[in-house]
PDB file of N, CA and C in Angstrom:
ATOM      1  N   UNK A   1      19.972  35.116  -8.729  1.00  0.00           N
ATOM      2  CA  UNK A   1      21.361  34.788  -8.899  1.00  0.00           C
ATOM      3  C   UNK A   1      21.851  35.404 -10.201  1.00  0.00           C
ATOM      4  N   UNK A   2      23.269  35.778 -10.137  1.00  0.00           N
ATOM      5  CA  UNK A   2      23.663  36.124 -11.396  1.00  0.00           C
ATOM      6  C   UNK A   2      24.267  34.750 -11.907  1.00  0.00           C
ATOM      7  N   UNK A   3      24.811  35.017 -13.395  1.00  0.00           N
ATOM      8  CA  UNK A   3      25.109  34.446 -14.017  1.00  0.00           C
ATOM      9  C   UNK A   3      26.557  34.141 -13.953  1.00  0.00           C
ATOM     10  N   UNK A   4      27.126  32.661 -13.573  1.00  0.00           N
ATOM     11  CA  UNK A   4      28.435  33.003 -13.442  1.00  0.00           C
ATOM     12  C   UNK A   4      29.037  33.186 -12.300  1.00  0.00           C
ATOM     13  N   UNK A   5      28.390  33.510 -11.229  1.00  0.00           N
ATOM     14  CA  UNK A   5      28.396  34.069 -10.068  1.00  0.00           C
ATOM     15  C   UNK A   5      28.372  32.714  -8.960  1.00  0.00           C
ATOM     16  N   UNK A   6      29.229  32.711  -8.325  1.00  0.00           N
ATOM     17  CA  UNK A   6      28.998  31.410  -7.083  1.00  0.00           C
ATOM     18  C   UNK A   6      28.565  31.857  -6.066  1.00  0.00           C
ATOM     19  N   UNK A   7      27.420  31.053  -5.448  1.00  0.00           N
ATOM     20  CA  UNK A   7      26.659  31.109  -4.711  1.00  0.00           C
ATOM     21  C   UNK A   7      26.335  29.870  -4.191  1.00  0.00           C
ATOM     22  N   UNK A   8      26.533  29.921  -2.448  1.00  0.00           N
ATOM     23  CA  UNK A   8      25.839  29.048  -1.557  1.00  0.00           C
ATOM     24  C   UNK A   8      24.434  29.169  -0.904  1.00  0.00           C
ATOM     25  N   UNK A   9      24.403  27.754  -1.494  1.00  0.00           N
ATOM     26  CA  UNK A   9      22.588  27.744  -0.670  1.00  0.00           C
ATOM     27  C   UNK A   9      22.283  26.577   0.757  1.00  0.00           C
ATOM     28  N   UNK A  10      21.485  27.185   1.560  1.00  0.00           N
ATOM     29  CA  UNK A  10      22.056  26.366   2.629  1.00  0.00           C
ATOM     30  C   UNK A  10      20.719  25.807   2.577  1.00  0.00           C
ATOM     31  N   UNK A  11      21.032  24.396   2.914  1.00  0.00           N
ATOM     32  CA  UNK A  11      19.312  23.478   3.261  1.00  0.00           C
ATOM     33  C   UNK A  11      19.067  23.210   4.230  1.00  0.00           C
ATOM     34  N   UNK A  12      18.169  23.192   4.805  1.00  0.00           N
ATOM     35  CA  UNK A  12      17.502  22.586   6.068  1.00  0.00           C
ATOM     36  C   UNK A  12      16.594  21.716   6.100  1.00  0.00           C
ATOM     37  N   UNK A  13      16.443  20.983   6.804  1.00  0.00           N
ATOM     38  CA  UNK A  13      14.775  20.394   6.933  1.00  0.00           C
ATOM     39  C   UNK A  13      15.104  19.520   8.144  1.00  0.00           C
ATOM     40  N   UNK A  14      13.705  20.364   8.614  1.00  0.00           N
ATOM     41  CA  UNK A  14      13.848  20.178  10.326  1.00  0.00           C
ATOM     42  C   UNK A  14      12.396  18.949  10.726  1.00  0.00           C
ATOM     43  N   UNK A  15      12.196  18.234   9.608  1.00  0.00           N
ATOM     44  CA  UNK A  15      10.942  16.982   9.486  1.00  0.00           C
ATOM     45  C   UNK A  15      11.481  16.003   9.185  1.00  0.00           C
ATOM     46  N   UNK A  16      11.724  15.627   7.890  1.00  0.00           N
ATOM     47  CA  UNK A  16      11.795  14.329   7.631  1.00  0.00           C
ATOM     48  C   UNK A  16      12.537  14.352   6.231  1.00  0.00           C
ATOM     49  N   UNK A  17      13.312  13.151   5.715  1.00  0.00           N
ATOM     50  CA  UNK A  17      14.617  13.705   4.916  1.00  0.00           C
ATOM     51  C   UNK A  17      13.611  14.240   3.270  1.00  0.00           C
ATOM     52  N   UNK A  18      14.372  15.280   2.643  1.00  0.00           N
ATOM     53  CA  UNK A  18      14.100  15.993   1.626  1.00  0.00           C
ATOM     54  C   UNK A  18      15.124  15.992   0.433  1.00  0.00           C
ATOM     55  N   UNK A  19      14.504  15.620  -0.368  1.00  0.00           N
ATOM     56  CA  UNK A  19      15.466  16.155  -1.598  1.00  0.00           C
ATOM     57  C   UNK A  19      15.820  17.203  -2.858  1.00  0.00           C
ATOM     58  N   UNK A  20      16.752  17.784  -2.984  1.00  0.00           N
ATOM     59  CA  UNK A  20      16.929  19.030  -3.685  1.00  0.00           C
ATOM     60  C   UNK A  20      17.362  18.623  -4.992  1.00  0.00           C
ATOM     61  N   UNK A  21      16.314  18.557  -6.369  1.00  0.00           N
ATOM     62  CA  UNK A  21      16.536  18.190  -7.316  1.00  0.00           C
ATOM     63  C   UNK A  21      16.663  19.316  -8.267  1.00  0.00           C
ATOM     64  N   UNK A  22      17.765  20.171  -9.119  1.00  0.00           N
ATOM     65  CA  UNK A  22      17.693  20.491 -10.375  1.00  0.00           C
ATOM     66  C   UNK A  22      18.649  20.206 -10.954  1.00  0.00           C
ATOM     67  N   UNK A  23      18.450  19.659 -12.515  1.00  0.00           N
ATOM     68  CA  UNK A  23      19.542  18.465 -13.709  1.00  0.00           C
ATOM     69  C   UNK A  23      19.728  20.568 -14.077  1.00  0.00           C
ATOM     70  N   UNK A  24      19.553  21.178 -14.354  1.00  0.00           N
ATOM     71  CA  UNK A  24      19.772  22.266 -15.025  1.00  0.00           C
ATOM     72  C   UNK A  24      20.946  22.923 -14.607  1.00  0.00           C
ATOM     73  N   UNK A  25      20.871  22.825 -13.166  1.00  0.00           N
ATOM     74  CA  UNK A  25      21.776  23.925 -12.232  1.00  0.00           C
ATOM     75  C   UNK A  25      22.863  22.748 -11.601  1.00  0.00           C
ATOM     76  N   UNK A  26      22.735  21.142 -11.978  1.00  0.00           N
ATOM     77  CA  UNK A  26      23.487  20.152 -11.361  1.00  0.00           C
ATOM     78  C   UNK A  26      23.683  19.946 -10.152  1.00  0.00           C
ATOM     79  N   UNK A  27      22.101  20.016  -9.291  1.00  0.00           N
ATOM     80  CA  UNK A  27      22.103  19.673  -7.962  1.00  0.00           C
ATOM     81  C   UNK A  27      21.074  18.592  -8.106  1.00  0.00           C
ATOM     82  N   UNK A  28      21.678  18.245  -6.632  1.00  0.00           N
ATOM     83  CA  UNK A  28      21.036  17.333  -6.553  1.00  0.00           C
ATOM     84  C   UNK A  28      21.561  16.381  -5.325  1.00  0.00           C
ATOM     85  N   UNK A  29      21.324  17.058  -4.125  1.00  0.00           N
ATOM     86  CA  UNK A  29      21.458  17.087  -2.889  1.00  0.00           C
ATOM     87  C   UNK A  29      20.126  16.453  -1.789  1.00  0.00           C
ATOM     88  N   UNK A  30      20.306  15.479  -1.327  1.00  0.00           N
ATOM     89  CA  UNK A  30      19.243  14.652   0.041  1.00  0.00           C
ATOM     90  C   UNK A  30      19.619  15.940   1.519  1.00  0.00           C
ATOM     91  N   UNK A  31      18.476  16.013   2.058  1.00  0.00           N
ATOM     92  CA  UNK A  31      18.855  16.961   3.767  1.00  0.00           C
ATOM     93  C   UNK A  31      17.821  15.676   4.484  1.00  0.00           C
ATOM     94  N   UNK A  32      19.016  15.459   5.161  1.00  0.00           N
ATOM     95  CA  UNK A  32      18.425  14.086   6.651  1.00  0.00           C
ATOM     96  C   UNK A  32      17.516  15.181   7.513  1.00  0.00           C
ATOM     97  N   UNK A  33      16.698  14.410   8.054  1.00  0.00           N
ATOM     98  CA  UNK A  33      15.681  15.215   9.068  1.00  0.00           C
ATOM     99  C   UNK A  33      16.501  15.722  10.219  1.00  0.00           C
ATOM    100  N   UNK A  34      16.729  17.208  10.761  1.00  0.00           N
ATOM    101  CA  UNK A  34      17.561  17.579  11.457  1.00  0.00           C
ATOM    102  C   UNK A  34      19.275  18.000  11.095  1.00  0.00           C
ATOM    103  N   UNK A  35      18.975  18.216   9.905  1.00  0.00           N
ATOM    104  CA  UNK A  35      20.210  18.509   9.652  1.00  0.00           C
ATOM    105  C   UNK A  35      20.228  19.396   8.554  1.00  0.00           C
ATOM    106  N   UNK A  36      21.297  20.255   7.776  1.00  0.00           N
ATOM    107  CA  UNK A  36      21.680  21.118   6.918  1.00  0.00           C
ATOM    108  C   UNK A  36      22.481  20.475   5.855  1.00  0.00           C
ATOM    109  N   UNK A  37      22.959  21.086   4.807  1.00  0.00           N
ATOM    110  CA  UNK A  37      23.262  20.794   3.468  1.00  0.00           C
ATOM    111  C   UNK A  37      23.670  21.944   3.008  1.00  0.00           C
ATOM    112  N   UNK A  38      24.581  21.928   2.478  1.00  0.00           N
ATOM    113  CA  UNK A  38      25.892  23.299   1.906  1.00  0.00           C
ATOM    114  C   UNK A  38      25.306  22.682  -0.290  1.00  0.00           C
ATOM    115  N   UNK A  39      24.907  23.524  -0.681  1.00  0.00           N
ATOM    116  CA  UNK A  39      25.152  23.459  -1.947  1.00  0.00           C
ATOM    117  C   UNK A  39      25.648  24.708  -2.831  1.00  0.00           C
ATOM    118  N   UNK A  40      26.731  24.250  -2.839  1.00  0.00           N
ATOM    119  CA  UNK A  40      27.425  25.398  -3.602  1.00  0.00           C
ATOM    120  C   UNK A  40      27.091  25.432  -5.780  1.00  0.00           C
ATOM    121  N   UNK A  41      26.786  26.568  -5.855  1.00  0.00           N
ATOM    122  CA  UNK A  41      26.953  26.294  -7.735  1.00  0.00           C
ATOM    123  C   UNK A  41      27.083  27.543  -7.908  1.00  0.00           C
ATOM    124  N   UNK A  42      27.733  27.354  -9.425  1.00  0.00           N
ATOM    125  CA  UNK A  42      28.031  28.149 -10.153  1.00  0.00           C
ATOM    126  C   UNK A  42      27.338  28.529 -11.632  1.00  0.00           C
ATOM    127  N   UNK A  43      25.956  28.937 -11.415  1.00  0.00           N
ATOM    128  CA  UNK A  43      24.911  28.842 -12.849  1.00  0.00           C
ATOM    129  C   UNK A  43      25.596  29.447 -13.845  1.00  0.00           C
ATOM    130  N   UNK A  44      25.617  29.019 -15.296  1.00  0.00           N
ATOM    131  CA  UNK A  44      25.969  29.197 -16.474  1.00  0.00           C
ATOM    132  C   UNK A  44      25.108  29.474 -17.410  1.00  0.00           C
ATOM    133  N   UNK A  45      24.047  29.203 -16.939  1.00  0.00           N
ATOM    134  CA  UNK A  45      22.844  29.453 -18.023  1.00  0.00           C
ATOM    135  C   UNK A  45      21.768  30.858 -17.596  1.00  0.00           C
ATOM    136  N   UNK A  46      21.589  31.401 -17.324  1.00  0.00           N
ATOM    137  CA  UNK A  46      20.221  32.384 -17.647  1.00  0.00           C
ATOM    138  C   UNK A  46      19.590  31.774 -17.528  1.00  0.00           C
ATOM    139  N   UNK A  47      18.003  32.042 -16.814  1.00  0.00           N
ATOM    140  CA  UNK A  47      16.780  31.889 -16.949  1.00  0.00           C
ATOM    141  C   UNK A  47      15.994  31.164 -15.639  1.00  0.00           C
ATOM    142  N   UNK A  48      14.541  31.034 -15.538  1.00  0.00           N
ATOM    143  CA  UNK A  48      13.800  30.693 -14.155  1.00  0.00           C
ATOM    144  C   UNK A  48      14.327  29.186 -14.267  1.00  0.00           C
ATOM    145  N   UNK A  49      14.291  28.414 -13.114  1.00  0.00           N
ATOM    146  CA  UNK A  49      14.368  27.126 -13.210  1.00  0.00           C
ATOM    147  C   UNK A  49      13.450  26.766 -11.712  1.00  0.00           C
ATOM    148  N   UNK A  50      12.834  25.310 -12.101  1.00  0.00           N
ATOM    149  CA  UNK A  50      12.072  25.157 -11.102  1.00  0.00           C
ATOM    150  C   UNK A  50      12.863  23.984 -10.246  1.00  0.00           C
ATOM    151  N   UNK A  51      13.011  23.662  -9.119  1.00  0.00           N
ATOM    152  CA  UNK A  51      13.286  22.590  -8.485  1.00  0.00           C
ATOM    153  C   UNK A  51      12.194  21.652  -8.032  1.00  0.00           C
ATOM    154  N   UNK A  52      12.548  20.562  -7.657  1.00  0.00           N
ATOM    155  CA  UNK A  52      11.773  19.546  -7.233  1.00  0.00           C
ATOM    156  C   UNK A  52      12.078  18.879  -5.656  1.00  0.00           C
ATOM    157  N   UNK A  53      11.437  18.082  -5.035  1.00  0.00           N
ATOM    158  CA  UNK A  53      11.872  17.164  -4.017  1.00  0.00           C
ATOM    159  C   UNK A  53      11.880  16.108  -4.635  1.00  0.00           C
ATOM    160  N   UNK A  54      12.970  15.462  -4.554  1.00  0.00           N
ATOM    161  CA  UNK A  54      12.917  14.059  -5.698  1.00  0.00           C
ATOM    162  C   UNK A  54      13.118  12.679  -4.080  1.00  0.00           C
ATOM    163  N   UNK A  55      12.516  13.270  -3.238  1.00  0.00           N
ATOM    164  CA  UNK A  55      12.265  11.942  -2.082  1.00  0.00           C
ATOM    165  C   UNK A  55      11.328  12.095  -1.272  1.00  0.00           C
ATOM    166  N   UNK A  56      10.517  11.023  -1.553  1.00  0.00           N
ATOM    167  CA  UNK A  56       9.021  11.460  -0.882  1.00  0.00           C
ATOM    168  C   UNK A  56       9.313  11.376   0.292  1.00  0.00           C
ATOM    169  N   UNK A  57       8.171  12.705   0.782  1.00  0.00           N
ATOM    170  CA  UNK A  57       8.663  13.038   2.418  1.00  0.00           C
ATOM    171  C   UNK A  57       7.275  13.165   2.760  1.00  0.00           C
ATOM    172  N   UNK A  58       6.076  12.664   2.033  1.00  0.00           N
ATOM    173  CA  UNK A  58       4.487  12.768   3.406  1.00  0.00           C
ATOM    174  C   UNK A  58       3.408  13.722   1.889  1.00  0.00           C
ATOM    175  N   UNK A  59       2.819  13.857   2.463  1.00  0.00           N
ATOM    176  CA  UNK A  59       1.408  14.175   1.841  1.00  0.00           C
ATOM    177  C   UNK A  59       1.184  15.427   1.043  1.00  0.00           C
ATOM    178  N   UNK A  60       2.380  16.268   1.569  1.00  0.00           N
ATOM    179  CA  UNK A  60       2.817  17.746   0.862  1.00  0.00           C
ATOM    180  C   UNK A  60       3.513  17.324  -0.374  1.00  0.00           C
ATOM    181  N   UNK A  61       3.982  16.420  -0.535  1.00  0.00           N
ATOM    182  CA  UNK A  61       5.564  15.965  -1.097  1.00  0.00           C
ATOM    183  C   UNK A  61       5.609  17.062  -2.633  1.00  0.00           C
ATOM    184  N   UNK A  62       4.412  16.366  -3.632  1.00  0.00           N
ATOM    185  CA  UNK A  62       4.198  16.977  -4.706  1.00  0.00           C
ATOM    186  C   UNK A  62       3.510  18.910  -4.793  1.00  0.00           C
ATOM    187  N   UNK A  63       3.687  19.328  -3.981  1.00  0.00           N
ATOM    188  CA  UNK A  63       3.799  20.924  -3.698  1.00  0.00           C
ATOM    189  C   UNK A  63       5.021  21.451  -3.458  1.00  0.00           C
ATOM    190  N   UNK A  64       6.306  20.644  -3.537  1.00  0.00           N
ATOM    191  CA  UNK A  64       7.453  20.838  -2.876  1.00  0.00           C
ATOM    192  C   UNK A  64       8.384  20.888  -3.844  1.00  0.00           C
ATOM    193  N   UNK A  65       8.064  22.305  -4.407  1.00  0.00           N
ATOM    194  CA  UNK A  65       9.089  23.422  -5.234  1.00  0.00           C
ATOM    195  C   UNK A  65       9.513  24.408  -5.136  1.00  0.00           C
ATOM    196  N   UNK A  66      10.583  24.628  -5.926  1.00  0.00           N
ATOM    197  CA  UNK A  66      11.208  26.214  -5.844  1.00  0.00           C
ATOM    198  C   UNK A  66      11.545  26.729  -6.950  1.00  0.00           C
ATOM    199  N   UNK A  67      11.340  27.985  -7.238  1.00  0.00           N
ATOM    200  CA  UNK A  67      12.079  28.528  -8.411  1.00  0.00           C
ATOM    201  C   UNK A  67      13.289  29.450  -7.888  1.00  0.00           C
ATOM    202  N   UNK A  68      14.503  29.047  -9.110  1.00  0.00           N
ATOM    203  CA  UNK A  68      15.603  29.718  -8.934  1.00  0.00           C
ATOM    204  C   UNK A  68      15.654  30.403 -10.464  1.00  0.00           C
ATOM    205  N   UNK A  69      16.084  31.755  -9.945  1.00  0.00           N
ATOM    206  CA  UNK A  69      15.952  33.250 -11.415  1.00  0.00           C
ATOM    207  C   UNK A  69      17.815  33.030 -11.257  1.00  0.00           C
ATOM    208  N   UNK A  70      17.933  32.568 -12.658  1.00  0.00           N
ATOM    209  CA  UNK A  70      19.637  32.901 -12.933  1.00  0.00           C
ATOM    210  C   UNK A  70      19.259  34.276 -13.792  1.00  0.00           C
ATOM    211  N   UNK A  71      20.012  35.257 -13.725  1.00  0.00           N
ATOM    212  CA  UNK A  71      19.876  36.365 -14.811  1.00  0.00           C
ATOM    213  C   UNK A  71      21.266  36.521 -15.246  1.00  0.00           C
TER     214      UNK A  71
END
């Protein structure tokens, strides 16, 4: 992503409900099992950021990250 730049990210989760946690980038979005999620942002800061699932969803739960590159 650039910096500054708006960008939609679309969620899915086609199991069981998930949550899209980063305080950095000010998300912080739940996806119900079977359904999608529109998160729109606008990063201001530079740099890697990692996300989290902040709702336990089963035995994977704590492997369940992402990194987002603002440049």
């Amino acid at each position: 992503m650039k910096k500054g730049e708006t960008v939609k990210l679309v969620l899915h989760s086609e199991d069981v409900t998930h949550g899209f946690f980063m305080r950095a980038l000010k998300i912080d979005e739940e996806i119900p099992p079977g359904k999608t999620a529109e998160v729109v942002i606008t990063p201001q800061t530079a740099g890697i950021f990692t996300t989290i699932c902040h709702h336990f969803c089963g035995v994977n739960h704590g492997n369940m990250k992402m990194t987002i590159v603002v440049e």
